[in-house]
N, C-alpha and C. Protein backbone atom coordinates (compact mmCIF):
# COMPACT_ATOMS: atom_id res chain seq x y z
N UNK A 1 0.85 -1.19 0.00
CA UNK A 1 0.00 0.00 0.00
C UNK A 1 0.88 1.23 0.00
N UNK A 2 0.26 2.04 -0.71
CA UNK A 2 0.90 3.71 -0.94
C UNK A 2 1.39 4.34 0.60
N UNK A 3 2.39 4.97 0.64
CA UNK A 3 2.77 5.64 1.94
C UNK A 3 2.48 6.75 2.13
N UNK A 4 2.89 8.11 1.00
CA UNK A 4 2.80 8.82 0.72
C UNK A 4 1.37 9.36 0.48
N UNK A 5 0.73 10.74 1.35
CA UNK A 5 -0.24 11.48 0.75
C UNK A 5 -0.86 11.44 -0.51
N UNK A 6 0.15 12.33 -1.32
CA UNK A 6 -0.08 12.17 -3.35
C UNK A 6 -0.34 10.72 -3.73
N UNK A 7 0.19 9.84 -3.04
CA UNK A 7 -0.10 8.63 -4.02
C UNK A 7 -1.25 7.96 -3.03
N UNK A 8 -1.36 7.86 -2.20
CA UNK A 8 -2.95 7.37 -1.54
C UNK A 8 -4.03 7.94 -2.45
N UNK A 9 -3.85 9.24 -2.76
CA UNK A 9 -4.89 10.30 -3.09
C UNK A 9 -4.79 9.63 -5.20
N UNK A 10 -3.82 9.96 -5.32
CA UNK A 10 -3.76 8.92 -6.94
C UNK A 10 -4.51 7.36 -6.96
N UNK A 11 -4.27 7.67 -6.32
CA UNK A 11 -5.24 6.01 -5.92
C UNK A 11 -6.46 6.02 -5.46
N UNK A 12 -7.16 6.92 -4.80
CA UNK A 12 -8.44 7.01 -5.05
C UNK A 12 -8.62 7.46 -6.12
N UNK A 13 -7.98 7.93 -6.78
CA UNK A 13 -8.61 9.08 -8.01
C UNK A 13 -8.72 7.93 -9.03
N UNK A 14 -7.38 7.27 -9.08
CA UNK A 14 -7.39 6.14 -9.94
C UNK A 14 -9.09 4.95 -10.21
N UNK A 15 -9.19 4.57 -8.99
CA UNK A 15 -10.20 3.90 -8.79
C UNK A 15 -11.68 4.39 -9.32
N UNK A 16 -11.59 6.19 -8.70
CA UNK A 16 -12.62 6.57 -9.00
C UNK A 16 -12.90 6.97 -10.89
N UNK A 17 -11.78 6.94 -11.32
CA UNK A 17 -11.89 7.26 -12.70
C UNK A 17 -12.22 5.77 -13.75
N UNK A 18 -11.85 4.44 -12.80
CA UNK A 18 -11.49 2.98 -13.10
C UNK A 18 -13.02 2.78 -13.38
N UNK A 19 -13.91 3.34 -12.12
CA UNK A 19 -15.40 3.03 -12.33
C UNK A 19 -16.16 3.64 -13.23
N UNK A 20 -15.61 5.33 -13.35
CA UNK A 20 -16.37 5.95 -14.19
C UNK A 20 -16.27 5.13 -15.71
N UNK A 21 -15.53 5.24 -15.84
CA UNK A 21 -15.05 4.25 -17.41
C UNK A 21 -15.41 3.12 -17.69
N UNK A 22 -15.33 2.25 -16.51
CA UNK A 22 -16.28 1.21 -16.96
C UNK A 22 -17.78 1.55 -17.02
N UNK A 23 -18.16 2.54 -16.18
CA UNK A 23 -19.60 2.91 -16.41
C UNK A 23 -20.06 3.05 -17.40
N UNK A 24 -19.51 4.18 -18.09
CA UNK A 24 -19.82 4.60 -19.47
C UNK A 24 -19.02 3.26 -20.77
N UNK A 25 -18.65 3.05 -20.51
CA UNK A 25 -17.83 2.12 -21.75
C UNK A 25 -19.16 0.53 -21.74
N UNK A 26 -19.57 -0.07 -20.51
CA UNK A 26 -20.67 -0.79 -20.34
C UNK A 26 -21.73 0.17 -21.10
N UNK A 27 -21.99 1.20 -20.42
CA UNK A 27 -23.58 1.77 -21.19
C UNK A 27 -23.48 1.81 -22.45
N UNK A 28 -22.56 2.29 -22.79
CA UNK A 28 -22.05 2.44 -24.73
C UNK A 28 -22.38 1.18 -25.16
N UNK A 29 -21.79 0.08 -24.99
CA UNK A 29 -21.79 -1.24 -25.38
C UNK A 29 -23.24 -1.53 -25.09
N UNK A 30 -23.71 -1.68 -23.96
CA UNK A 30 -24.92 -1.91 -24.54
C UNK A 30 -25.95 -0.84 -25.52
N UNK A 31 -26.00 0.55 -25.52
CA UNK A 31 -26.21 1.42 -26.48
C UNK A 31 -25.86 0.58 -27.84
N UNK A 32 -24.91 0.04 -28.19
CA UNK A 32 -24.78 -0.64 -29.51
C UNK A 32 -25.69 -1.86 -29.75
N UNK A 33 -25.19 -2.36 -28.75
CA UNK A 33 -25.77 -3.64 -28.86
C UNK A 33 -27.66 -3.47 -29.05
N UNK A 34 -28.00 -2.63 -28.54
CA UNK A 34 -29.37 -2.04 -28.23
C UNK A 34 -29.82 -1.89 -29.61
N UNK A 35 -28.89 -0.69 -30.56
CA UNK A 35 -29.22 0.02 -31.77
C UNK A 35 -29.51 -1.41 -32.95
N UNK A 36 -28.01 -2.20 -33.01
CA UNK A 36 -28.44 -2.94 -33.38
C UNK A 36 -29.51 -4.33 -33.65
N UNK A 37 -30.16 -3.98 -32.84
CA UNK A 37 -31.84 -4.99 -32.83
C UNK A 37 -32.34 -4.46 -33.18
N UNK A 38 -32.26 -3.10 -33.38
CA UNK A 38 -33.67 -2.19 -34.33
C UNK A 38 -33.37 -2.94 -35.23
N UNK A 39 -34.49 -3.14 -35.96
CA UNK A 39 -35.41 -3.34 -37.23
C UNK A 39 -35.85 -2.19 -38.48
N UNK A 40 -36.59 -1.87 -37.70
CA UNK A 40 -37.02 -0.40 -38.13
C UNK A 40 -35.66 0.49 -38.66
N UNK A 41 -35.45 1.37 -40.20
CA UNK A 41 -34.66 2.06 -40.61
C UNK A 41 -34.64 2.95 -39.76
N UNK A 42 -35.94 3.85 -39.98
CA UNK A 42 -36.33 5.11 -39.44
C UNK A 42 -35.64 5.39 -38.07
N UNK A 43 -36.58 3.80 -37.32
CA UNK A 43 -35.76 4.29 -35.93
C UNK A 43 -34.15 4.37 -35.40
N UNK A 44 -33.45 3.21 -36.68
CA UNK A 44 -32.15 3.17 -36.69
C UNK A 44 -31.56 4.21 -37.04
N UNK A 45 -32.18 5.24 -37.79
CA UNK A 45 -31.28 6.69 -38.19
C UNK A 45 -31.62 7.26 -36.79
N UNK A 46 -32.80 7.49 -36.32
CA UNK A 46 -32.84 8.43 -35.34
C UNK A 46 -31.90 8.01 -34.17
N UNK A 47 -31.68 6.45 -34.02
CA UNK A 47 -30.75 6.35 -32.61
C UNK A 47 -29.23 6.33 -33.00
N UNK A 48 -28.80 6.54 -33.86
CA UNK A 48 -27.88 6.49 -34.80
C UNK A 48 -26.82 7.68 -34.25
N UNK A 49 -27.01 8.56 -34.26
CA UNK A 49 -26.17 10.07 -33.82
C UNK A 49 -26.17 9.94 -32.44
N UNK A 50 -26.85 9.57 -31.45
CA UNK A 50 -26.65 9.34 -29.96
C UNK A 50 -25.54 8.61 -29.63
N UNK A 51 -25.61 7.25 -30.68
CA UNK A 51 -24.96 6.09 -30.05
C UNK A 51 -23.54 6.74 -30.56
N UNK A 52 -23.09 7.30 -31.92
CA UNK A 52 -22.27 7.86 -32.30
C UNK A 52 -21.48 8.67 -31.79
N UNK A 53 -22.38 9.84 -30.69
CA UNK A 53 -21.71 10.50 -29.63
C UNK A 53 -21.46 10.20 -28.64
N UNK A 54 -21.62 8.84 -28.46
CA UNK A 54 -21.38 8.18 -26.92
C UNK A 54 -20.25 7.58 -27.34
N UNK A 55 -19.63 7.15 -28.50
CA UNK A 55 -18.80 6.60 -28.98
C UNK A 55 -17.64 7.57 -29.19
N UNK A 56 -17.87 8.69 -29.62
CA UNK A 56 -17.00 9.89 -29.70
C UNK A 56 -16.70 10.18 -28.52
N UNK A 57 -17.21 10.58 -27.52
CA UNK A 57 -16.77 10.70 -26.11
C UNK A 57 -16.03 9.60 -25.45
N UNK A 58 -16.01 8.47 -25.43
CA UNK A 58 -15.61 7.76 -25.19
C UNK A 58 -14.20 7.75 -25.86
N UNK A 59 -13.54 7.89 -26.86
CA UNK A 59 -12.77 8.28 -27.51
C UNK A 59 -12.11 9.26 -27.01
N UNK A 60 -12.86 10.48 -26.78
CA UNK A 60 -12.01 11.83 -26.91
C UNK A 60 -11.14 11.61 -24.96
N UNK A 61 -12.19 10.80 -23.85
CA UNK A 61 -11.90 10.77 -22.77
C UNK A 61 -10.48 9.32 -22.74
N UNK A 62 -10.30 8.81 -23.83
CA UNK A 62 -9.57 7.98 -23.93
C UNK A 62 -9.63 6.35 -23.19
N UNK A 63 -10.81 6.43 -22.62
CA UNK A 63 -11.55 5.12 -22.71
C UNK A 63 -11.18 4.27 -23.62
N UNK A 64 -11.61 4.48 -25.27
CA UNK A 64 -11.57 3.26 -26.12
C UNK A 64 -10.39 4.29 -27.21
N UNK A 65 -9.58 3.45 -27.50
CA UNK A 65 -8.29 4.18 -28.85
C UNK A 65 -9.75 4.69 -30.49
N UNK A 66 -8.95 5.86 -30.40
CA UNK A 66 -9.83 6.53 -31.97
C UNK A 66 -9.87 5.71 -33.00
N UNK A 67 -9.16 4.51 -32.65
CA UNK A 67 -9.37 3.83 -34.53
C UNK A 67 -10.14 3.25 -33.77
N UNK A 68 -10.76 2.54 -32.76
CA UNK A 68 -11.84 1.63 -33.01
C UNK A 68 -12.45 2.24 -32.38
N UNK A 69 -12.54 3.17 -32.05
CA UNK A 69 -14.22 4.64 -32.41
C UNK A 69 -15.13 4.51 -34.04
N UNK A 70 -13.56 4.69 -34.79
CA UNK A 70 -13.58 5.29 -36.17
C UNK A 70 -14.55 3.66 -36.69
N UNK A 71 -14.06 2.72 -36.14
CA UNK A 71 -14.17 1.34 -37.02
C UNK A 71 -15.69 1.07 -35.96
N UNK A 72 -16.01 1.11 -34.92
CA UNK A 72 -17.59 0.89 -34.55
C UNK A 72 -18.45 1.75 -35.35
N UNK A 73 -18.26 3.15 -35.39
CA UNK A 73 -18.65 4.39 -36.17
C UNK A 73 -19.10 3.49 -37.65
N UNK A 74 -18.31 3.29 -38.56
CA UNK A 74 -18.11 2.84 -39.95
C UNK A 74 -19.13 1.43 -40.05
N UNK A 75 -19.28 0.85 -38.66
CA UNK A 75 -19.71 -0.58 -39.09
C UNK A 75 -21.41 0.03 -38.96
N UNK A 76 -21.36 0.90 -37.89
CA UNK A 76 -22.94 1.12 -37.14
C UNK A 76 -23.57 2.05 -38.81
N UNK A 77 -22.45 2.79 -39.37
CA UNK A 77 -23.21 4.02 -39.99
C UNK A 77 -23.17 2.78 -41.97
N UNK A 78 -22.45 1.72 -42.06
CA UNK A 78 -22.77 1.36 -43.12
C UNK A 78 -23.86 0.54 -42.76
N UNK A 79 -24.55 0.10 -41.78
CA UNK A 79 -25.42 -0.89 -41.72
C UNK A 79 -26.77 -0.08 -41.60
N UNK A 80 -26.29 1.28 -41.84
CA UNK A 80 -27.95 2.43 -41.67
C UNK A 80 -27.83 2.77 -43.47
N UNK A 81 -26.50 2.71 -44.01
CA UNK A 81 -26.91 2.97 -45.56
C UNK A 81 -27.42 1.84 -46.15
N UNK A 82 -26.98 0.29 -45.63
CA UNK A 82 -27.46 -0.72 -45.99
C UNK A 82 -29.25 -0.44 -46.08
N UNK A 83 -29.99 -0.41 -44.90
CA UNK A 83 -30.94 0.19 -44.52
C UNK A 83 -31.76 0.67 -45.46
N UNK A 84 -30.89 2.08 -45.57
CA UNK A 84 -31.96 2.91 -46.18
C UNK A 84 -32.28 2.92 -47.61
């Protein structure tokens, strides 16, 4: 265990940032997983830009690396041109 002040305190922070990320990186994933059972085009365009920005954030907070932002992005948005 940490001795030091700064690093006790890095270590909560650590933890607390460990959960946030899995929080959001779980909700995303299922957000996908969700979009894709639509059926419906219509409704697949409309949930389409949500799930996209949950995916972008996730990215920009460095959660998930930008190429496989870029490559969920590409699979979710050709299967809405398939679609339409």
């Amino acid at each position: 265990m940490a001795n030091h002040k700064a690093t006790k305190k890095d270590t909560r922070q650590a933890t607390k940032r460990r959960d946030r990320n899995r929080y959001y990186g779980k909700t995303t994933r299922n957000a996908i997983r969700d979009l894709k059972e639509i059926k419906d085009e219509k409704a697949y365009g409309e949930s389409l830009p949500e799930v996209i920005s949950m995916i972008d954030k996730l990215a920009k907070k460095g959660v998930i690396h930008k190429n496989k932002a870029g490559n969920l992005k590409s699979k979710l948005s050709k299967k809405a041109a398939v679609k339409a």
